[in-house]
PDB file of N, CA and C in Angstrom:
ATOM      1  N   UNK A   1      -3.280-157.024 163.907  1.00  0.00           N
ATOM      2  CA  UNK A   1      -3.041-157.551 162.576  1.00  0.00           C
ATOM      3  C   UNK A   1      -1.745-157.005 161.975  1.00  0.00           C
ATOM      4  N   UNK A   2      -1.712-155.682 162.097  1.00  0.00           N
ATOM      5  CA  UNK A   2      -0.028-155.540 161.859  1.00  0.00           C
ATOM      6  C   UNK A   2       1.177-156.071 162.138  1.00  0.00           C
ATOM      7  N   UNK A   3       0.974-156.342 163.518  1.00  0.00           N
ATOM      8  CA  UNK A   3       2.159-157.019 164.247  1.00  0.00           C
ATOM      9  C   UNK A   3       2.625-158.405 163.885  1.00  0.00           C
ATOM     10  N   UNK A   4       1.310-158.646 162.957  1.00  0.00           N
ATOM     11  CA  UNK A   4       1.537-159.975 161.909  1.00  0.00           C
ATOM     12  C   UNK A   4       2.871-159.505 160.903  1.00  0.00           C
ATOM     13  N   UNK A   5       2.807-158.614 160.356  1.00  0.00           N
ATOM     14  CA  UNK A   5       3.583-158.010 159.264  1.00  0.00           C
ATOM     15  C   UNK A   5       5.215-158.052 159.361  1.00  0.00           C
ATOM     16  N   UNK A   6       5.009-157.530 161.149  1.00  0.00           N
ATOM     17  CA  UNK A   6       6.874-157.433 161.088  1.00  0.00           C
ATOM     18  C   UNK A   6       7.203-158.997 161.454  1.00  0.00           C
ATOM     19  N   UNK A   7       6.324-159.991 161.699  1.00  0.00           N
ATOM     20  CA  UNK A   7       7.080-161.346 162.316  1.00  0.00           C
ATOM     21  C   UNK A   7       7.432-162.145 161.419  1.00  0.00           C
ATOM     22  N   UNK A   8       8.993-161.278 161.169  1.00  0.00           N
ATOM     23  CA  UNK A   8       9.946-162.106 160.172  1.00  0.00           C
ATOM     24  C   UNK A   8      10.303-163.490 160.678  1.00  0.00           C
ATOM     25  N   UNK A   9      10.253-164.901 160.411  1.00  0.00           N
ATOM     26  CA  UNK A   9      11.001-165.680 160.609  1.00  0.00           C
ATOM     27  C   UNK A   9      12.585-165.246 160.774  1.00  0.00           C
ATOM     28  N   UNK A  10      13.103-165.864 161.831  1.00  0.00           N
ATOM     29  CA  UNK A  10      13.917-165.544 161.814  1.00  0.00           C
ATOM     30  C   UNK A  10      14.840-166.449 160.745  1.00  0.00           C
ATOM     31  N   UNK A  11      14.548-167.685 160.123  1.00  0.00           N
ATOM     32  CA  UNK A  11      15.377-168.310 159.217  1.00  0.00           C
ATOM     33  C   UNK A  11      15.487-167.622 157.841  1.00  0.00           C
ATOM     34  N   UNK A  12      14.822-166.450 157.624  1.00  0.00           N
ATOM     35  CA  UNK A  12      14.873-165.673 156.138  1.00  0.00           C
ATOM     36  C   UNK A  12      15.980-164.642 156.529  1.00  0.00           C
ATOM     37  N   UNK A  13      16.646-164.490 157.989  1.00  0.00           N
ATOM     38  CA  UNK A  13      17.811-163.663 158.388  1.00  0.00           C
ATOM     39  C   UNK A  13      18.825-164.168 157.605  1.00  0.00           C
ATOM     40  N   UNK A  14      19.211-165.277 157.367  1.00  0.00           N
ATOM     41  CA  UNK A  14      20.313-165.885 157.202  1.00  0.00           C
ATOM     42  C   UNK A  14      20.530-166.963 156.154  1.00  0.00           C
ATOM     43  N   UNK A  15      21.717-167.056 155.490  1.00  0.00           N
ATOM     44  CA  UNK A  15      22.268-168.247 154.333  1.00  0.00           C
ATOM     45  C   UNK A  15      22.161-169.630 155.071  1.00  0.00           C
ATOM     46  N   UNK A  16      21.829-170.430 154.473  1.00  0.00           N
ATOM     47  CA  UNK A  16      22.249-172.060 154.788  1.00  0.00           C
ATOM     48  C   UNK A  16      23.774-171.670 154.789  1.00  0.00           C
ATOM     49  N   UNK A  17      24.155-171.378 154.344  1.00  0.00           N
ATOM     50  CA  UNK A  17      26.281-171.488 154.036  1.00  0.00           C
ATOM     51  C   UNK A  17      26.602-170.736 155.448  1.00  0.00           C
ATOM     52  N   UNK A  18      25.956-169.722 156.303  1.00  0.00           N
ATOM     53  CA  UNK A  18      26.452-168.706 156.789  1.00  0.00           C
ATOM     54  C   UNK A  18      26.470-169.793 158.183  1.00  0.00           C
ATOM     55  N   UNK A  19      27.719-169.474 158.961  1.00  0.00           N
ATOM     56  CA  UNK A  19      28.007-170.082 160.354  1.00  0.00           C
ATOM     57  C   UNK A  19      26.955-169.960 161.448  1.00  0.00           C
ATOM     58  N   UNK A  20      26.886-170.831 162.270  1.00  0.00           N
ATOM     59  CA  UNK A  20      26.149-170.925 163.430  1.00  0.00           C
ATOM     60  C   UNK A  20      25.707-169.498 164.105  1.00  0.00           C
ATOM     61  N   UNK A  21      27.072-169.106 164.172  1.00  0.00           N
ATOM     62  CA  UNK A  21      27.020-167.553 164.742  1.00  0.00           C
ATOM     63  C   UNK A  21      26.069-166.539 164.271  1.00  0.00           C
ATOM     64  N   UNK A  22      25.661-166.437 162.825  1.00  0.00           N
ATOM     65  CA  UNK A  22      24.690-165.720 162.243  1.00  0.00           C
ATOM     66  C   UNK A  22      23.636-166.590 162.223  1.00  0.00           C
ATOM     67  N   UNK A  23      23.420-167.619 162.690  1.00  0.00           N
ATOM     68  CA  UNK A  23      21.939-168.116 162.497  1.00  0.00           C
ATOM     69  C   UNK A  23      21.492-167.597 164.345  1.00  0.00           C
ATOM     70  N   UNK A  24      23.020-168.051 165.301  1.00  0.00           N
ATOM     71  CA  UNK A  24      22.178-167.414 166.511  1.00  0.00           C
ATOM     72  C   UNK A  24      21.681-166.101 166.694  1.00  0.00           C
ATOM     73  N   UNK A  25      22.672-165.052 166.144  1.00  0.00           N
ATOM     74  CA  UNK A  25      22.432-163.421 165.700  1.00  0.00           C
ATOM     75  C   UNK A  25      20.827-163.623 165.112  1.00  0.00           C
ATOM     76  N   UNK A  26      20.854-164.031 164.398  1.00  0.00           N
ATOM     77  CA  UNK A  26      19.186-163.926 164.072  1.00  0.00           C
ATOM     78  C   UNK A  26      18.070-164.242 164.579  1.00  0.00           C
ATOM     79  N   UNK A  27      18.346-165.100 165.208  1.00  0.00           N
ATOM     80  CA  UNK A  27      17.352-166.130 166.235  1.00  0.00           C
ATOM     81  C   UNK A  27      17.002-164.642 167.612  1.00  0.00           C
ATOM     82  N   UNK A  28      18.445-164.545 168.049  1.00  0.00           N
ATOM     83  CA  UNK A  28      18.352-162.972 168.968  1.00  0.00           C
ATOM     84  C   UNK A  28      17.897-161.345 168.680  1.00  0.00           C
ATOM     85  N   UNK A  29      17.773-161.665 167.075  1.00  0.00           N
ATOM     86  CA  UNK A  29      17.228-160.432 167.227  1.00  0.00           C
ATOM     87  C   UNK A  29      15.640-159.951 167.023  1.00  0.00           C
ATOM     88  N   UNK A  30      15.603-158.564 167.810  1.00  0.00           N
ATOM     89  CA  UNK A  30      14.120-157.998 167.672  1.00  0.00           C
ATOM     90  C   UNK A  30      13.790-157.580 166.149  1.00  0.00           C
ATOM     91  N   UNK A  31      13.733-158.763 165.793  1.00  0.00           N
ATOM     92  CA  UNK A  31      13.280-158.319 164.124  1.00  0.00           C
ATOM     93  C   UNK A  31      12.237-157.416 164.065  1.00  0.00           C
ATOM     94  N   UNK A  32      11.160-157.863 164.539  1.00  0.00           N
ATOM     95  CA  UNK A  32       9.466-157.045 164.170  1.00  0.00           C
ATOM     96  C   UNK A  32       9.792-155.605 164.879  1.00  0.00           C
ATOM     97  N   UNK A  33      10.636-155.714 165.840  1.00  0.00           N
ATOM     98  CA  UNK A  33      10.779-154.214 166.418  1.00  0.00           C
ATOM     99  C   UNK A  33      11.759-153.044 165.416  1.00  0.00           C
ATOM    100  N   UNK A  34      12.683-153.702 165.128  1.00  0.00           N
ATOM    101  CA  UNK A  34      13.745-153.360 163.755  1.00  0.00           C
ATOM    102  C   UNK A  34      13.097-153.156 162.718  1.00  0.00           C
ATOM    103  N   UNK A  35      12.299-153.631 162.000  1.00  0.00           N
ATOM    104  CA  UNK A  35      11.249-153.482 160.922  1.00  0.00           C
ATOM    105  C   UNK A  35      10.438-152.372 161.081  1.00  0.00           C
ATOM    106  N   UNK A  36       9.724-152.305 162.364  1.00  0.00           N
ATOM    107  CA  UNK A  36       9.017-151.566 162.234  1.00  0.00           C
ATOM    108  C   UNK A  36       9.767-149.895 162.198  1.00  0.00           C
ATOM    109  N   UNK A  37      11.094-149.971 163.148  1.00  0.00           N
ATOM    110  CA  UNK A  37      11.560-148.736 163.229  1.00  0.00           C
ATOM    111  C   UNK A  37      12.563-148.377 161.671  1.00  0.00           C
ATOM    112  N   UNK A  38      12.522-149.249 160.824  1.00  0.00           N
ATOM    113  CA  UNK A  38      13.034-149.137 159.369  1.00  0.00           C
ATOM    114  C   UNK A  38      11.729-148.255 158.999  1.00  0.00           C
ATOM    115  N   UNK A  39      10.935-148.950 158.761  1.00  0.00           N
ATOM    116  CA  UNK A  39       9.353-148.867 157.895  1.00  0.00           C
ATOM    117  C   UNK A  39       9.325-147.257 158.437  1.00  0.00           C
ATOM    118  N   UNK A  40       9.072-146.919 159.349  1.00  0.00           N
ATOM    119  CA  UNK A  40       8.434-145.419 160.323  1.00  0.00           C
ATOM    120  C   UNK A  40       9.518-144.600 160.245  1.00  0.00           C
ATOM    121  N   UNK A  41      10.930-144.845 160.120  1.00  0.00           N
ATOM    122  CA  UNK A  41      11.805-143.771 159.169  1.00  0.00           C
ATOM    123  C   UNK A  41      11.402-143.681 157.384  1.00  0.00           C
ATOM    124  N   UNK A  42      11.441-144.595 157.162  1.00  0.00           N
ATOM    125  CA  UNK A  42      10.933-144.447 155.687  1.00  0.00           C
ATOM    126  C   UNK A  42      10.151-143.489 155.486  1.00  0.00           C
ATOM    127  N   UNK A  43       8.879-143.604 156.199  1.00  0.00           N
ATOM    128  CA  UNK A  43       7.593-143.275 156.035  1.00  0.00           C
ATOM    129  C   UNK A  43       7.665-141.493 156.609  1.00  0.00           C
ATOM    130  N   UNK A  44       8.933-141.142 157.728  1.00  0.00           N
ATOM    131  CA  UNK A  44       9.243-139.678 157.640  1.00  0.00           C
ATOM    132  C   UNK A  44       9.483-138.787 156.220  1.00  0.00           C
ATOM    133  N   UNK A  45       9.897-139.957 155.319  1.00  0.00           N
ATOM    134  CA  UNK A  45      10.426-139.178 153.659  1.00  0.00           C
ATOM    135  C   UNK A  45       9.139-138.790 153.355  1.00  0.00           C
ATOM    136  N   UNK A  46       8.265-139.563 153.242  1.00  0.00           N
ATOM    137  CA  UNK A  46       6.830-138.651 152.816  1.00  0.00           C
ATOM    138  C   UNK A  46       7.041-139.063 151.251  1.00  0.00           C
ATOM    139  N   UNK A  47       6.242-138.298 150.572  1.00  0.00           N
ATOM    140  CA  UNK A  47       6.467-138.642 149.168  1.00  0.00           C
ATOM    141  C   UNK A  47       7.596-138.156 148.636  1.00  0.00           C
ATOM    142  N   UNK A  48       8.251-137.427 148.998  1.00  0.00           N
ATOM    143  CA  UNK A  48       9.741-137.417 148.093  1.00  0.00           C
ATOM    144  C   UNK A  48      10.578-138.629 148.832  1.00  0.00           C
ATOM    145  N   UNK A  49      10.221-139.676 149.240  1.00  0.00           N
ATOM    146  CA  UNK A  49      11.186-141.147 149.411  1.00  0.00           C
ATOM    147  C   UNK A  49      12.233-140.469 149.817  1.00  0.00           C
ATOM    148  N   UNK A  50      12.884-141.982 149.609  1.00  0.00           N
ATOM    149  CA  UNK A  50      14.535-141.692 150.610  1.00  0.00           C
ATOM    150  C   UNK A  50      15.635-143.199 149.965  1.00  0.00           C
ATOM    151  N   UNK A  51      16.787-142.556 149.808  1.00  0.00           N
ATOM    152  CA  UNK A  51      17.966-143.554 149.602  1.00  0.00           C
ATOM    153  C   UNK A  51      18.429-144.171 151.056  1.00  0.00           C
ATOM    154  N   UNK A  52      19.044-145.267 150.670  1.00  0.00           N
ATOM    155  CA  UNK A  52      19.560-146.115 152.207  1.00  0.00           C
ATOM    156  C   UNK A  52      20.438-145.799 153.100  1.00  0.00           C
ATOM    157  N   UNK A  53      21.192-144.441 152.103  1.00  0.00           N
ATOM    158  CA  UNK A  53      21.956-143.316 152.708  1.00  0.00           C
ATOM    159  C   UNK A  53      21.566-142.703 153.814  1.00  0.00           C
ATOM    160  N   UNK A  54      20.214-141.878 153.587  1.00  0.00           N
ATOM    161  CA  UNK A  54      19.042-140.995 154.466  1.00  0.00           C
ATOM    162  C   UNK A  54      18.717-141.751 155.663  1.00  0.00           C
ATOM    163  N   UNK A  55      18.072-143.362 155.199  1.00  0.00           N
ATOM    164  CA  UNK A  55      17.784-144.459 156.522  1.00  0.00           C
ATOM    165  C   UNK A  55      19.057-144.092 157.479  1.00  0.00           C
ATOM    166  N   UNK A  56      20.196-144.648 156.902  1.00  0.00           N
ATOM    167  CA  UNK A  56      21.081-145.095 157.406  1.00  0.00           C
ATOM    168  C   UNK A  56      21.345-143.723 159.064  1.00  0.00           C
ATOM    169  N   UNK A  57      21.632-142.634 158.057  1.00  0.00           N
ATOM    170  CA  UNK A  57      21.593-141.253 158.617  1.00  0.00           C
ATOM    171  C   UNK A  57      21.228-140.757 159.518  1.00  0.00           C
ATOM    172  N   UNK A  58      19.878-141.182 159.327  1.00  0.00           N
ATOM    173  CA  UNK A  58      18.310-140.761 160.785  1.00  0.00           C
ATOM    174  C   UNK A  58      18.777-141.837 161.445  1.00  0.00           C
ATOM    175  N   UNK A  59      19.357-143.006 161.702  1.00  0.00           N
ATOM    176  CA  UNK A  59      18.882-143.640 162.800  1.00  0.00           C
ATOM    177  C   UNK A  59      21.170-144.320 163.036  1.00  0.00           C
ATOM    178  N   UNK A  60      21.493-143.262 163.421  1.00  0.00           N
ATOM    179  CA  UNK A  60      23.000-143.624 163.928  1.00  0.00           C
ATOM    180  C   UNK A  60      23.183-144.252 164.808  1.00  0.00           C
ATOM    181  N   UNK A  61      22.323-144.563 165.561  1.00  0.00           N
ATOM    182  CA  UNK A  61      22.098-145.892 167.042  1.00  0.00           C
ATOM    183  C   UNK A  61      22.419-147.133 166.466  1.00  0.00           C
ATOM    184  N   UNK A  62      22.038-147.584 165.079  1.00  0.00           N
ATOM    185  CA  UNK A  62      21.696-148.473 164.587  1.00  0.00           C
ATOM    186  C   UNK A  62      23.072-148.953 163.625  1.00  0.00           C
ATOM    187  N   UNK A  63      23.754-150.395 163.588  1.00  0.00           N
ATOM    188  CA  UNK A  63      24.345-150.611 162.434  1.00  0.00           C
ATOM    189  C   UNK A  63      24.066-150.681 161.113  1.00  0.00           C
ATOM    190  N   UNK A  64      24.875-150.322 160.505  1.00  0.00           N
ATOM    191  CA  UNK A  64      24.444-150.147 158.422  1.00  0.00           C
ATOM    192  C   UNK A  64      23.405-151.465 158.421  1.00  0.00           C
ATOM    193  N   UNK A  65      24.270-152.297 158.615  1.00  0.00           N
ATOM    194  CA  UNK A  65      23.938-153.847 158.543  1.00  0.00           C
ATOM    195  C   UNK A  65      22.248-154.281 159.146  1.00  0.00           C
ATOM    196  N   UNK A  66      22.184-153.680 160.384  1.00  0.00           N
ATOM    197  CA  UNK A  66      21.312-153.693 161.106  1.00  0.00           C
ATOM    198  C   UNK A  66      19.550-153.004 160.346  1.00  0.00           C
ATOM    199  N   UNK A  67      20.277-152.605 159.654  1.00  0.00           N
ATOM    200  CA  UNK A  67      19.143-150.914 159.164  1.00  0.00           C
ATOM    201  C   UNK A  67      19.187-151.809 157.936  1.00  0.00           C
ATOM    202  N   UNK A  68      20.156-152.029 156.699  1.00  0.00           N
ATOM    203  CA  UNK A  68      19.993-152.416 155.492  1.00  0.00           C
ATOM    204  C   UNK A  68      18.826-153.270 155.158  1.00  0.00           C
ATOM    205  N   UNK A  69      19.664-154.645 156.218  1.00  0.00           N
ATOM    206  CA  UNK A  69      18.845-155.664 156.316  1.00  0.00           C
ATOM    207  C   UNK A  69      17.200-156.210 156.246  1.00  0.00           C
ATOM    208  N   UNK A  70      16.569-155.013 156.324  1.00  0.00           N
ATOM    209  CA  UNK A  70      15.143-154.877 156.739  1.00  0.00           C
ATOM    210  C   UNK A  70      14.406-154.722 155.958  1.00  0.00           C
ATOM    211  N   UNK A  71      15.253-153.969 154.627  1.00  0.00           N
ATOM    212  CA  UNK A  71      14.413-153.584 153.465  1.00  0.00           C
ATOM    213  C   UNK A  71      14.150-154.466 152.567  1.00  0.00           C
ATOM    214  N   UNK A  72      14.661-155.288 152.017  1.00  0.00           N
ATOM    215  CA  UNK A  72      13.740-156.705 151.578  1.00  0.00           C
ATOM    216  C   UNK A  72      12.861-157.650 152.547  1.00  0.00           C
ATOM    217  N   UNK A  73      12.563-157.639 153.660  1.00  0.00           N
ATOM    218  CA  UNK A  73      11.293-157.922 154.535  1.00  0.00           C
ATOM    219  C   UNK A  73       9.784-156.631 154.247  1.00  0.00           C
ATOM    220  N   UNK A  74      10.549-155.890 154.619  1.00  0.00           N
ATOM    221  CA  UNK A  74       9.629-154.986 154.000  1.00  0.00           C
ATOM    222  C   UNK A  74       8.971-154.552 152.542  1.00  0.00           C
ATOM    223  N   UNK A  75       9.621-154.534 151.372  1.00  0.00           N
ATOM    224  CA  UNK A  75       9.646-154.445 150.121  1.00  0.00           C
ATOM    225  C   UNK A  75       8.661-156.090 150.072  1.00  0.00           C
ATOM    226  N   UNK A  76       9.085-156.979 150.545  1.00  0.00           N
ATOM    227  CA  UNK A  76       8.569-158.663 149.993  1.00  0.00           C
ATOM    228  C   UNK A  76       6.888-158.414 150.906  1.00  0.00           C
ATOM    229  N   UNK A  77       6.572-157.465 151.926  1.00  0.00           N
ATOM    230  CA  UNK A  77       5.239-156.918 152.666  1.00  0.00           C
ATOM    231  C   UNK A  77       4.529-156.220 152.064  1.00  0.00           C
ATOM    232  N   UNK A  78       5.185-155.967 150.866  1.00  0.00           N
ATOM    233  CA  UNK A  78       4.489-154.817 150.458  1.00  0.00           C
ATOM    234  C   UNK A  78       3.931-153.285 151.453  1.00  0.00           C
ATOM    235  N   UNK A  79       5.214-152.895 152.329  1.00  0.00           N
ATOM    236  CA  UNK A  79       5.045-151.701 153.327  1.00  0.00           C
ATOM    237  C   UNK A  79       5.973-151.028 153.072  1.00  0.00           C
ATOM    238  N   UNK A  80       6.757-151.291 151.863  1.00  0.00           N
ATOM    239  CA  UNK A  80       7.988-150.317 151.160  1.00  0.00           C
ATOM    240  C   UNK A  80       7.789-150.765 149.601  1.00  0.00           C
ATOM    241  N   UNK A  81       8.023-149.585 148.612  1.00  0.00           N
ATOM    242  CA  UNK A  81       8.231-150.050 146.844  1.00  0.00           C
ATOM    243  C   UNK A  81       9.330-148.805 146.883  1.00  0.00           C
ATOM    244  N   UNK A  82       9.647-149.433 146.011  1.00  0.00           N
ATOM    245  CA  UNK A  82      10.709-148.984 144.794  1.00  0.00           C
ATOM    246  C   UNK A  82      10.346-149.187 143.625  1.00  0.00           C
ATOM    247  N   UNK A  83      10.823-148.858 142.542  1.00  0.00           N
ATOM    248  CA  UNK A  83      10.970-148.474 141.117  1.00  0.00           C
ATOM    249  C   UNK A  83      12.409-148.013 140.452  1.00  0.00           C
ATOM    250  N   UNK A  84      12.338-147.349 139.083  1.00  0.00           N
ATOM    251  CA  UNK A  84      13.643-147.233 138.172  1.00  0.00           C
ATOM    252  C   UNK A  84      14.396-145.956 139.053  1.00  0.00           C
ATOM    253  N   UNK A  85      13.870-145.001 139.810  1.00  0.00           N
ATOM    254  CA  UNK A  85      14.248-143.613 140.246  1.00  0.00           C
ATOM    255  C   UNK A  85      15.291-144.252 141.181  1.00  0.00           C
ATOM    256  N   UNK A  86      16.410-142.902 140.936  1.00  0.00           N
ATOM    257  CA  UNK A  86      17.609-143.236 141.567  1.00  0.00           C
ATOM    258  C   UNK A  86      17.985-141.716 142.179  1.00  0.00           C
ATOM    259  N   UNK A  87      18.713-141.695 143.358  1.00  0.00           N
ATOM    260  CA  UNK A  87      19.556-140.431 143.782  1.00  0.00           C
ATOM    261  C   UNK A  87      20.388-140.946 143.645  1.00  0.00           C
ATOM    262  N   UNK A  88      21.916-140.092 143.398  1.00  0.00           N
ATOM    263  CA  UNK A  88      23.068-139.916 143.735  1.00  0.00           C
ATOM    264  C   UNK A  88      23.524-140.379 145.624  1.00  0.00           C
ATOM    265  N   UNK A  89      24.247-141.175 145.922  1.00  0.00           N
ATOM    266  CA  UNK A  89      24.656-141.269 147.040  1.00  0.00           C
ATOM    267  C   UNK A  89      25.950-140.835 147.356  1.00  0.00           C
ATOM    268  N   UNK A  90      26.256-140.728 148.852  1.00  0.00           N
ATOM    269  CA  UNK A  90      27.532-140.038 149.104  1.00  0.00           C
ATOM    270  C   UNK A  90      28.878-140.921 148.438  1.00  0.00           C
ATOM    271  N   UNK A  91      28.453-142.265 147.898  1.00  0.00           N
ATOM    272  CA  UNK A  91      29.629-142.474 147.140  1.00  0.00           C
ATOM    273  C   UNK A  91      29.982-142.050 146.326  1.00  0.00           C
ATOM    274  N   UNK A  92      29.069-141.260 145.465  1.00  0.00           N
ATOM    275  CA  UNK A  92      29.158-141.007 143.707  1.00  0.00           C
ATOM    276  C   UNK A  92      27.923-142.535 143.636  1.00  0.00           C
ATOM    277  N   UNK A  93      27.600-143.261 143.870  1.00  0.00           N
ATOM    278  CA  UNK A  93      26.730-144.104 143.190  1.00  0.00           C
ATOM    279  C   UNK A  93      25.526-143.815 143.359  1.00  0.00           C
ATOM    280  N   UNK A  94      24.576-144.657 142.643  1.00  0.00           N
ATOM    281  CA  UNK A  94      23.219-144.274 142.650  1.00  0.00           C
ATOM    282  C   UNK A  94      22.704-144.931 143.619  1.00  0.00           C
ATOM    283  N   UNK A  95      21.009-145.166 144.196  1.00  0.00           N
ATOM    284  CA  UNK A  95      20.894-146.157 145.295  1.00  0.00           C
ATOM    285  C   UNK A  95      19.625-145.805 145.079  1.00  0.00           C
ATOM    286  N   UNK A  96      18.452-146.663 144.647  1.00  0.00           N
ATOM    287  CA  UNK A  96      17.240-147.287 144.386  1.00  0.00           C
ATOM    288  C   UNK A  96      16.543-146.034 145.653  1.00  0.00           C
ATOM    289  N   UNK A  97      15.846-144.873 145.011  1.00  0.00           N
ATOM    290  CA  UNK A  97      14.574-144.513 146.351  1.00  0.00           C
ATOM    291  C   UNK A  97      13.228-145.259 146.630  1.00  0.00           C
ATOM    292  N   UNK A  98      13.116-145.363 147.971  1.00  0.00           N
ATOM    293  CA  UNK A  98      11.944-145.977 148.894  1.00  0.00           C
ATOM    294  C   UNK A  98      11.486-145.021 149.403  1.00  0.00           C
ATOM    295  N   UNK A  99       9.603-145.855 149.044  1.00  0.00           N
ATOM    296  CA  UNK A  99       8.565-145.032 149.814  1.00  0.00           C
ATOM    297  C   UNK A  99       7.794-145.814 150.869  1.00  0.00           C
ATOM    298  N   UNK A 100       7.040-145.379 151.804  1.00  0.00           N
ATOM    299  CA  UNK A 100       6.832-146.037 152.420  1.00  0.00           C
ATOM    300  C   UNK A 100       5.068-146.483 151.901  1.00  0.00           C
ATOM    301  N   UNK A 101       4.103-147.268 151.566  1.00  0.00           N
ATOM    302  CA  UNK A 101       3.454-147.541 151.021  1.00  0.00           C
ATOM    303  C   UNK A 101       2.480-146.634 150.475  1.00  0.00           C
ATOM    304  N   UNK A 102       2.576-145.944 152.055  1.00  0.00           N
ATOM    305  CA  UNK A 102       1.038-144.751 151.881  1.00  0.00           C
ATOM    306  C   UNK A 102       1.704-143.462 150.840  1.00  0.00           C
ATOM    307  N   UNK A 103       2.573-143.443 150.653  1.00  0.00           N
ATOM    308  CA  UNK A 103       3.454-142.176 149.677  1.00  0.00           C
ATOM    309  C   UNK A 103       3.479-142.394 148.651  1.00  0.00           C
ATOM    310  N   UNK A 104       3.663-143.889 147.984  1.00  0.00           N
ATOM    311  CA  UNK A 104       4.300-144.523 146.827  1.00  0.00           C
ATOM    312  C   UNK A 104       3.582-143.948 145.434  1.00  0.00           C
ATOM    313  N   UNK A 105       3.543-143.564 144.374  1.00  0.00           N
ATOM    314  CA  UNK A 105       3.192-142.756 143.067  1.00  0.00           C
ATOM    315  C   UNK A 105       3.954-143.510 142.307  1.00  0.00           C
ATOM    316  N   UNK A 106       3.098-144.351 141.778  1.00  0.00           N
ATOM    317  CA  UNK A 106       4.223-145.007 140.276  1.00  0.00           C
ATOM    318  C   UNK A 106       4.454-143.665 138.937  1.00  0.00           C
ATOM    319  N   UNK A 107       5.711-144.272 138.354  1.00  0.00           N
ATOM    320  CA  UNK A 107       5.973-143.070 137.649  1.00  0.00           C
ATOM    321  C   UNK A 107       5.231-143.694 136.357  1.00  0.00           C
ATOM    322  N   UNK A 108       5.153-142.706 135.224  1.00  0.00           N
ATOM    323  CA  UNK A 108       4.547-143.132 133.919  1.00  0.00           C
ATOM    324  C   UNK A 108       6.007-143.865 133.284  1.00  0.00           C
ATOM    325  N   UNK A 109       5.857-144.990 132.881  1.00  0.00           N
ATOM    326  CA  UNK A 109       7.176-145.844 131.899  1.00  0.00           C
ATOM    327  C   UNK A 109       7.140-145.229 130.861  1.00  0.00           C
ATOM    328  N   UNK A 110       6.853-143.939 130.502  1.00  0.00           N
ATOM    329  CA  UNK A 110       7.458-143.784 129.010  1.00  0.00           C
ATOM    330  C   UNK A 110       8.233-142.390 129.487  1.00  0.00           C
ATOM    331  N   UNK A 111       7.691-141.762 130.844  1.00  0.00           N
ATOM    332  CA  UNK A 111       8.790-140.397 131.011  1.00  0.00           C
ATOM    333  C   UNK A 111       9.952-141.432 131.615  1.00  0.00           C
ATOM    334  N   UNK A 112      11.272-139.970 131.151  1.00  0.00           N
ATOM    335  CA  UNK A 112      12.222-140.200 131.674  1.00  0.00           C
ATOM    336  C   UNK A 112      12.597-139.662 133.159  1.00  0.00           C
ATOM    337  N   UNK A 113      13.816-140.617 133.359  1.00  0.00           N
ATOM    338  CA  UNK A 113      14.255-140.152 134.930  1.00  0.00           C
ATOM    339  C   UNK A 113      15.109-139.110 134.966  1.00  0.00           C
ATOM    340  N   UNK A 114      15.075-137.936 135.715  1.00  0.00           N
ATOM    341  CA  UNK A 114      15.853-136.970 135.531  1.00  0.00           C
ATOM    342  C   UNK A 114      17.322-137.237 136.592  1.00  0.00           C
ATOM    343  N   UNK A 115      16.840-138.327 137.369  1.00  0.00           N
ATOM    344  CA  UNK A 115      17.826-138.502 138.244  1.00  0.00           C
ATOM    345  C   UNK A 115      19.031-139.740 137.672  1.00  0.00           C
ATOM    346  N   UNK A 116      19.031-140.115 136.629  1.00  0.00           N
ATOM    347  CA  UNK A 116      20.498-141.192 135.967  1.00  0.00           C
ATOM    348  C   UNK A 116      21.385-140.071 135.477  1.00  0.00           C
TER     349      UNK A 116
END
């Protein structure tokens, strides 16, 4: 029943506008296998989550692109959330932390974030 979870269509890879070339890129790739190895780094953060920085980090085999990509399949599964909490990333910018479901703790909406 899981293995239901990662079988992204592959037509949610890609734009109607975007060239042939990225619709075949998608068609070729091991999505459900990519997903799952997104999801199971996530899920190393534990409850202190992780920025796309950290993903990116743990898994250097992998392109940015390759790794990014995964987290709205996952987030739309409900096997990743987010919320208002932000870290600092190595740009100077902020970047939305992810938990992996079994970690996730909503915060109370009336405290503040210590991390803006």
């Amino acid at each position: 029943m899981m293995d239901d979870l990662f079988d992204t269509p592959a037509y949610k890879l890609y734009r109607k506008e975007d060239p042939q070339t990225s619709r075949d890129a998608a068609e070729s790739l091991g999505v459900s296998e990519m997903e799952s190895i997104v999801l199971e780094t996530i899920k190393t953060f534990r409850a202190a989550g992780c920025i796309s920085d950290q993903v990116v980090e743990a898994l250097p085999q992998y392109r940015y692109s390759t790794i990014t990509a995964r987290y709205k399949q996952l987030k739309e599964k409900g096997l990743v959330f987010v919320d208002d909490r932000k870290i600092k990333a190595q740009s100077g910018r902020n970047q939305l932390v992810m938990w992996h479901k079994d970690f996730y703790v909503p915060i109370n909406n009336n405290e503040g974030n210590e991390n803006d």
